[in-house]
C-alpha atoms as a PDB file:
ATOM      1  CA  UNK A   1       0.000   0.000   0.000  1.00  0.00           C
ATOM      2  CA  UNK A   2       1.085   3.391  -1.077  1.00  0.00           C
ATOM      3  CA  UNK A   3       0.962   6.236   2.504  1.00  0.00           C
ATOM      4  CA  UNK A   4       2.755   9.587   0.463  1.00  0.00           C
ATOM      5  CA  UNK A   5       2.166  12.036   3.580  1.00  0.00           C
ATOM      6  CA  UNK A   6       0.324  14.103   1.783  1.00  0.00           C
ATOM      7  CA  UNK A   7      -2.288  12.934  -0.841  1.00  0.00           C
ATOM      8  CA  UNK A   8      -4.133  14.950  -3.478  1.00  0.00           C
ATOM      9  CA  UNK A   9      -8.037  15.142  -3.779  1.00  0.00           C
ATOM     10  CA  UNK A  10      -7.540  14.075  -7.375  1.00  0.00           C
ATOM     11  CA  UNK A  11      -6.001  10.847  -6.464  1.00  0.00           C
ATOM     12  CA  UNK A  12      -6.313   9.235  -2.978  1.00  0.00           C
ATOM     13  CA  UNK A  13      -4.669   5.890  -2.650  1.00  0.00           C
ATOM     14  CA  UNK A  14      -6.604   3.237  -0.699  1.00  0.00           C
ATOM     15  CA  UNK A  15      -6.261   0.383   0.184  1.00  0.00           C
ATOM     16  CA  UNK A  16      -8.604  -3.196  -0.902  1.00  0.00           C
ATOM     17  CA  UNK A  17     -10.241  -1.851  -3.707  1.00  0.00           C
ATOM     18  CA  UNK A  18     -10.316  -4.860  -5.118  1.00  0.00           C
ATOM     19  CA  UNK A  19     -12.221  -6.775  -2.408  1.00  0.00           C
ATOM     20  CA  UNK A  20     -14.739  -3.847  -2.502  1.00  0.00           C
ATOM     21  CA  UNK A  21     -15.074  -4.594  -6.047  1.00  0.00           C
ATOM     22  CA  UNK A  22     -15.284  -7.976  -6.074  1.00  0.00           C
ATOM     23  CA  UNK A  23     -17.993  -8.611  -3.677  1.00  0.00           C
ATOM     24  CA  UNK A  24     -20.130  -5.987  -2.281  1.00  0.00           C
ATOM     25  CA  UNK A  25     -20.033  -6.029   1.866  1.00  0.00           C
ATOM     26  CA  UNK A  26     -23.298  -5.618   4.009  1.00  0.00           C
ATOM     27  CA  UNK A  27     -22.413  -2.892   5.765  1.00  0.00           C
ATOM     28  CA  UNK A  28     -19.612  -0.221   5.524  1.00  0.00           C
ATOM     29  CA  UNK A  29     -18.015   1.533   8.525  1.00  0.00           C
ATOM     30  CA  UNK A  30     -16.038   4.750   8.405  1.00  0.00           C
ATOM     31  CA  UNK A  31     -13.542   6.067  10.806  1.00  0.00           C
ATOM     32  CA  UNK A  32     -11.822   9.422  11.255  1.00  0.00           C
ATOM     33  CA  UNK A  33      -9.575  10.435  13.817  1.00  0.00           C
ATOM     34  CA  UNK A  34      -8.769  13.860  13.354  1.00  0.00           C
ATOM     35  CA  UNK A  35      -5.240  15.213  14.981  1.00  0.00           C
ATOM     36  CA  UNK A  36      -3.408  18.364  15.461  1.00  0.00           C
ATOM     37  CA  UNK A  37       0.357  18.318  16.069  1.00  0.00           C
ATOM     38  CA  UNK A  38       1.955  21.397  17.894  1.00  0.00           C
ATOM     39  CA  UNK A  39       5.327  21.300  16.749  1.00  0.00           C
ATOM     40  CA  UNK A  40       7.784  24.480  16.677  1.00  0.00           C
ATOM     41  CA  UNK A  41       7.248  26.545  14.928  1.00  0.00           C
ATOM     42  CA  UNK A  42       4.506  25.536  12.247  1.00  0.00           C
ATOM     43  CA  UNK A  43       1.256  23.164  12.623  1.00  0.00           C
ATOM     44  CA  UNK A  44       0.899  19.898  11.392  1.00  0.00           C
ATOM     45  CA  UNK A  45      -2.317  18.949  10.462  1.00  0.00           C
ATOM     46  CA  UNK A  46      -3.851  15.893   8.957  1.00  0.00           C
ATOM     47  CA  UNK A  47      -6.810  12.819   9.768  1.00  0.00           C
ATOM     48  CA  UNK A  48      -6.942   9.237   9.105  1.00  0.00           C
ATOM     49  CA  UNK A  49      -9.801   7.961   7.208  1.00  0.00           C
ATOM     50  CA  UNK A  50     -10.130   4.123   7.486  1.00  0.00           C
ATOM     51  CA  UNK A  51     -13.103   2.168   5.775  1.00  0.00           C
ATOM     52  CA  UNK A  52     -13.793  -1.132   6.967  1.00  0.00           C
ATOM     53  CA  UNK A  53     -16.405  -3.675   5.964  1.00  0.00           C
ATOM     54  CA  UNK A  54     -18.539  -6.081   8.364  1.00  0.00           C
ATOM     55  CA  UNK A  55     -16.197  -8.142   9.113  1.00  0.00           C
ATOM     56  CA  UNK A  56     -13.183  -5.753  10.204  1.00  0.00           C
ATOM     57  CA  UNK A  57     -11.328  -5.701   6.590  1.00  0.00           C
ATOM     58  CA  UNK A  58      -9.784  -2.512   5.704  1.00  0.00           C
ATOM     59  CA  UNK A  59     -11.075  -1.321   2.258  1.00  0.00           C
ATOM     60  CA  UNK A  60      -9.775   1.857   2.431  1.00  0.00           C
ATOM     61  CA  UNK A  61      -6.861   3.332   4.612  1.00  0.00           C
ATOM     62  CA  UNK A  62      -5.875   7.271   4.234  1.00  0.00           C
ATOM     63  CA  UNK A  63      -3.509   9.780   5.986  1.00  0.00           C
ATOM     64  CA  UNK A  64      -5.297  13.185   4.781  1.00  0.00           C
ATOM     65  CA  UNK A  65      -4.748  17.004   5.343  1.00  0.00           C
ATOM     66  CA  UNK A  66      -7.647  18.665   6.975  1.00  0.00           C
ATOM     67  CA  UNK A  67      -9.576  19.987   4.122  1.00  0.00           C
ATOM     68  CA  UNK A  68     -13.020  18.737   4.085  1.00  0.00           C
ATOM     69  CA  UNK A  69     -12.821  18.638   0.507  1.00  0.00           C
ATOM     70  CA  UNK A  70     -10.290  15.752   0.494  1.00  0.00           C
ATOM     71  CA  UNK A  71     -12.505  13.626   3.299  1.00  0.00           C
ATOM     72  CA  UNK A  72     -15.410  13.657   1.651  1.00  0.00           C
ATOM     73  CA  UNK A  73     -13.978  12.774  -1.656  1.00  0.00           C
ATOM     74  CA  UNK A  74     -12.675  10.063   0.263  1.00  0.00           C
ATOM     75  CA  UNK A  75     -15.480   8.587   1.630  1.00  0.00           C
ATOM     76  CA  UNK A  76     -18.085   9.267  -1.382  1.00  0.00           C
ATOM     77  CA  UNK A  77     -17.330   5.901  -2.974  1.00  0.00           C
ATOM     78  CA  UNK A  78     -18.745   4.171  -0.441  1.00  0.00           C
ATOM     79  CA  UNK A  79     -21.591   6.821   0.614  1.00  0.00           C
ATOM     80  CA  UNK A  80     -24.561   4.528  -0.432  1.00  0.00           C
ATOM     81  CA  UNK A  81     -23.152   1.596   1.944  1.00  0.00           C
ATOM     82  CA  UNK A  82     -21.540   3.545   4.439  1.00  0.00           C
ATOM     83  CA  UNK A  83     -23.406   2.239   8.268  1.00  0.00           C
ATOM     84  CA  UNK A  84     -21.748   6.055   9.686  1.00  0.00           C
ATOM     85  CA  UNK A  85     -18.458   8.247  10.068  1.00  0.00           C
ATOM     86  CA  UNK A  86     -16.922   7.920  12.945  1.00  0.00           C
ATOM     87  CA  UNK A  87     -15.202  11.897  14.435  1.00  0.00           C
ATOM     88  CA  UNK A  88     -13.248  11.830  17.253  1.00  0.00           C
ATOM     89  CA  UNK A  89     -13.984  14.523  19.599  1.00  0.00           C
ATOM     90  CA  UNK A  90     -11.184  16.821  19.601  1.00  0.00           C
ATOM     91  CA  UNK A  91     -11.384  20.368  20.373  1.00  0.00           C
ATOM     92  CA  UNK A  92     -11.123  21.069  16.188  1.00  0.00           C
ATOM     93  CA  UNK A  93     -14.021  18.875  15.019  1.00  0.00           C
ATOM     94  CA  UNK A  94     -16.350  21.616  13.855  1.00  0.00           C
ATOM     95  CA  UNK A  95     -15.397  21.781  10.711  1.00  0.00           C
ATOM     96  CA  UNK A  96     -15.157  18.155  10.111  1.00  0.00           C
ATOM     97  CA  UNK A  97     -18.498  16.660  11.736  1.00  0.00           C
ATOM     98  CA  UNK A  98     -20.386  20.188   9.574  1.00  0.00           C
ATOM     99  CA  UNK A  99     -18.873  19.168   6.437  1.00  0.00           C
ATOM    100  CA  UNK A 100     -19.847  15.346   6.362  1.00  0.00           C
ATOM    101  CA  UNK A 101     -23.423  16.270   7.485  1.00  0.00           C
ATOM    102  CA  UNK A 102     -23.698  19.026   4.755  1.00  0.00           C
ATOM    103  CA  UNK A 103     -22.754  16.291   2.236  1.00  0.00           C
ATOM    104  CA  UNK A 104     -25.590  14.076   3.718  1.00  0.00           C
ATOM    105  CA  UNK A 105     -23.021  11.276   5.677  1.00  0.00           C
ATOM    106  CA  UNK A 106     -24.788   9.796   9.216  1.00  0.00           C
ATOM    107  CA  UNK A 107     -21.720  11.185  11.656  1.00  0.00           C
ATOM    108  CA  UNK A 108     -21.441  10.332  15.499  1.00  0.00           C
ATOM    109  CA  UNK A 109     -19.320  11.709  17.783  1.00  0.00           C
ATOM    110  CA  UNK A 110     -17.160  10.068  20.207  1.00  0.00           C
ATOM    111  CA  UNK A 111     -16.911  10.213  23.421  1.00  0.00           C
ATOM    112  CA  UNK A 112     -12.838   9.789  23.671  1.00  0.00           C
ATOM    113  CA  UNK A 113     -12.748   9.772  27.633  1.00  0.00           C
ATOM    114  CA  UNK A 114     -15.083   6.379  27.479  1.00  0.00           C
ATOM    115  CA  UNK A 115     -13.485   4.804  24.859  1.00  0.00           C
ATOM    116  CA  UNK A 116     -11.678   1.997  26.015  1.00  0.00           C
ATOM    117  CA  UNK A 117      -8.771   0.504  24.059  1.00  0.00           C
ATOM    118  CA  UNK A 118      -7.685  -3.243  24.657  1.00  0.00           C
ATOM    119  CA  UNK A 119      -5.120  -4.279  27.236  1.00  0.00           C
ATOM    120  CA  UNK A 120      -2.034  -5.070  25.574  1.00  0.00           C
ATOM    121  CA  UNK A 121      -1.791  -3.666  22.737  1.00  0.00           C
ATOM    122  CA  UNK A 122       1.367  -3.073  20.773  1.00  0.00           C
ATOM    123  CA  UNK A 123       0.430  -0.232  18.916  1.00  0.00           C
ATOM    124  CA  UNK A 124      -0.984   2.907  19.987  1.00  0.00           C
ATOM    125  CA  UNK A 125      -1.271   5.626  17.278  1.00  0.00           C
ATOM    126  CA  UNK A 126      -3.501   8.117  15.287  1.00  0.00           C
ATOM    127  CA  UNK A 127      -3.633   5.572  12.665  1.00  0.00           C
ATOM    128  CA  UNK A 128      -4.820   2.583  14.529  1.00  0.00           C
ATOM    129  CA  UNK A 129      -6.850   4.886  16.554  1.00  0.00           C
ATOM    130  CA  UNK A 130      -9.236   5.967  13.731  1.00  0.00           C
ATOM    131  CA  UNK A 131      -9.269   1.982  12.599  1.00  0.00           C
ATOM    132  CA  UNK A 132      -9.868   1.293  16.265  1.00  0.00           C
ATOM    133  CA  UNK A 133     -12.966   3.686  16.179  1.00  0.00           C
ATOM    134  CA  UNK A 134     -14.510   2.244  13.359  1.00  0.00           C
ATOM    135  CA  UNK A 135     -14.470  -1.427  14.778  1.00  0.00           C
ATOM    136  CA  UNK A 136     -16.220  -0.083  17.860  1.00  0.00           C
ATOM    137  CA  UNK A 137     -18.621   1.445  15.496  1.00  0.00           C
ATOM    138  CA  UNK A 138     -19.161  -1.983  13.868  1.00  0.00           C
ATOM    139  CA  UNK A 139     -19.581  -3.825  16.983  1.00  0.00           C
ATOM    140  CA  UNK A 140     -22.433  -1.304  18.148  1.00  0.00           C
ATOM    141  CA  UNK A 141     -20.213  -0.474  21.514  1.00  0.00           C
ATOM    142  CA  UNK A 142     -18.939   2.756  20.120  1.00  0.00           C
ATOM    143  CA  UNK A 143     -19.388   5.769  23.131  1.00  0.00           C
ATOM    144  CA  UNK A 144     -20.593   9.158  21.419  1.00  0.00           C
ATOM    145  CA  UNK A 145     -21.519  12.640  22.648  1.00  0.00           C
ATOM    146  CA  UNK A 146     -24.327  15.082  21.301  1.00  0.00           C
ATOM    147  CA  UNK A 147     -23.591  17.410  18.648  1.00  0.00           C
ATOM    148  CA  UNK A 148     -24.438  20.715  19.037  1.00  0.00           C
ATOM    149  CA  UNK A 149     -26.003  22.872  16.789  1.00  0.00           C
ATOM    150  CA  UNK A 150     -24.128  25.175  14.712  1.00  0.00           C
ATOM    151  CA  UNK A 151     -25.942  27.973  16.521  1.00  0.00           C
ATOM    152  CA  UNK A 152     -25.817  27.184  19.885  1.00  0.00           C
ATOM    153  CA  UNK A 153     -21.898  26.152  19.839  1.00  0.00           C
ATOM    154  CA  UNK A 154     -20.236  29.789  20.542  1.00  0.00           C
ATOM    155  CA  UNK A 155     -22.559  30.011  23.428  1.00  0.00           C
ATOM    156  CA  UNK A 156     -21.689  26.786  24.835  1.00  0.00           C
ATOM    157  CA  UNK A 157     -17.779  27.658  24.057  1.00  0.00           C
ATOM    158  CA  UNK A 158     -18.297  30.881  25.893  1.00  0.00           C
ATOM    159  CA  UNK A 159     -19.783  29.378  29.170  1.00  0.00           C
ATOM    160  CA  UNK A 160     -17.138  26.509  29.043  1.00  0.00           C
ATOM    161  CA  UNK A 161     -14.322  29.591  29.232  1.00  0.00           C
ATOM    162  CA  UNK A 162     -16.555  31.312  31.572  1.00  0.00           C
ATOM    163  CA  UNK A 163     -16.593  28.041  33.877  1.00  0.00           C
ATOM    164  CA  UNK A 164     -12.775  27.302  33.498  1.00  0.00           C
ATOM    165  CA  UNK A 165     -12.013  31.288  34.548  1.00  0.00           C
ATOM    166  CA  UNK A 166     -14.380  31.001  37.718  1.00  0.00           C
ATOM    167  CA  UNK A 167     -12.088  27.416  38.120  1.00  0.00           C
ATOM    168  CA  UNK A 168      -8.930  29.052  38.173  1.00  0.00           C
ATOM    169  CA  UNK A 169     -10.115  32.277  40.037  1.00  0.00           C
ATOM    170  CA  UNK A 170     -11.593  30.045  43.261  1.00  0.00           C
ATOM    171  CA  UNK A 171      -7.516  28.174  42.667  1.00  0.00           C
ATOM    172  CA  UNK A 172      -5.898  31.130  42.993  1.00  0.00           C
ATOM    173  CA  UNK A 173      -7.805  33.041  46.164  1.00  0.00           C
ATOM    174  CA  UNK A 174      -7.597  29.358  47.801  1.00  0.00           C
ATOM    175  CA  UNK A 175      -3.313  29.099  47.013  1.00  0.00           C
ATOM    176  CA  UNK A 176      -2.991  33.013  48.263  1.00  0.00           C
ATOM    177  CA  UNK A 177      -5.026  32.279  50.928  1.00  0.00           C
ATOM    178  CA  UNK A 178      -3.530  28.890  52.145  1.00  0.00           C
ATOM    179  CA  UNK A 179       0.621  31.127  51.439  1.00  0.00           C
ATOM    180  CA  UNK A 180      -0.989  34.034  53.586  1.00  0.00           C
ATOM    181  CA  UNK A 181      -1.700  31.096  56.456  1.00  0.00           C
ATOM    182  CA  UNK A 182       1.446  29.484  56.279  1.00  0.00           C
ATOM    183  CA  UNK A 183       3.437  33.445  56.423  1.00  0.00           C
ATOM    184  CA  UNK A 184       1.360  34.169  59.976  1.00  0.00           C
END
């Protein structure tokens, strides 16, 4: 299998096209795990598509940069059979989740902090994570969280930073008043 890091909209290379050819699965399950690298001094920013049939074969396997564009060129060949998407919930999913629904795919969520990965495993990256997302999506186990409406999302973002700034303001009068104890 061909992984260039970076791959065009005009040609994506995948994985098992054959098999999807050959014999048409049940049900198709896609997975993305979208990621954000903070490296010095530039971004880094990409998502793993995997497509996987009903019984856990990989038909399609992408590293992608985050243009919607390129996702959902990805994913259209299998649109008609395609059981969901898969979107980790990362603080940048916005644009991803808004741009599959707008192109009519069924998206969930997930919940990351219940998903619960397998003891033992060798492996542990962004790649097998977005695989790893679509097999819980297959097996009907797969945790997800409500999306919010477009419209209501900068409210809720504002009264999350509201909550973490009353969080940090009740930290600080509790340190200066537990340093003013300590001083008498």
């Amino acid at each position: 299998m061909v992984r260039p890091d970076k791959h065009k909209a005009a040609s994506p290379h995948h994985r098992g096209s054959e098999d999807y050819n050959g014999c048409r699965p049940k049900q198709i399950i896609g997975g993305c795990y979208d990621t954000l690298l903070r490296n010095r001094p530039t971004f880094k920013q990409y998502n793993y598509v995997y497509v996987i049939n009903d019984k856990d074969k990989r038909l399609l396997e992408l590293k992608l940069d985050n243009h919607p564009e390129l996702v959902i060129k990805a994913l259209s060949r299998y649109k008609k059979q395609l059981k969901g998407v898969a979107v980790e919930s990362t603080f940048n999913w916005y644009w991803l989740v808004d741009a599959l629904k707008d192109a009519g795919f069924s998206v969930s969520l997930v919940n990351t902090a219940k998903v619960v990965q397998y003891n033992g495993l060798k492996r542990t990256d962004d790649r097998y994570d977005a695989f790893h997302l679509a097999h819980l999506m297959r097996l009907g186990i797969l945790p997800t969280g409500y999306i919010y409406p477009k419209e209501h999302r900068a409210l809720r973002d504002l009264l999350r930073k509201r909550m973490q700034l009353v969080q940090d303001r009740s930290r600080e009068i509790i340190r200066l008043k537990s340093f003013i104890q300590v001083r008498r």
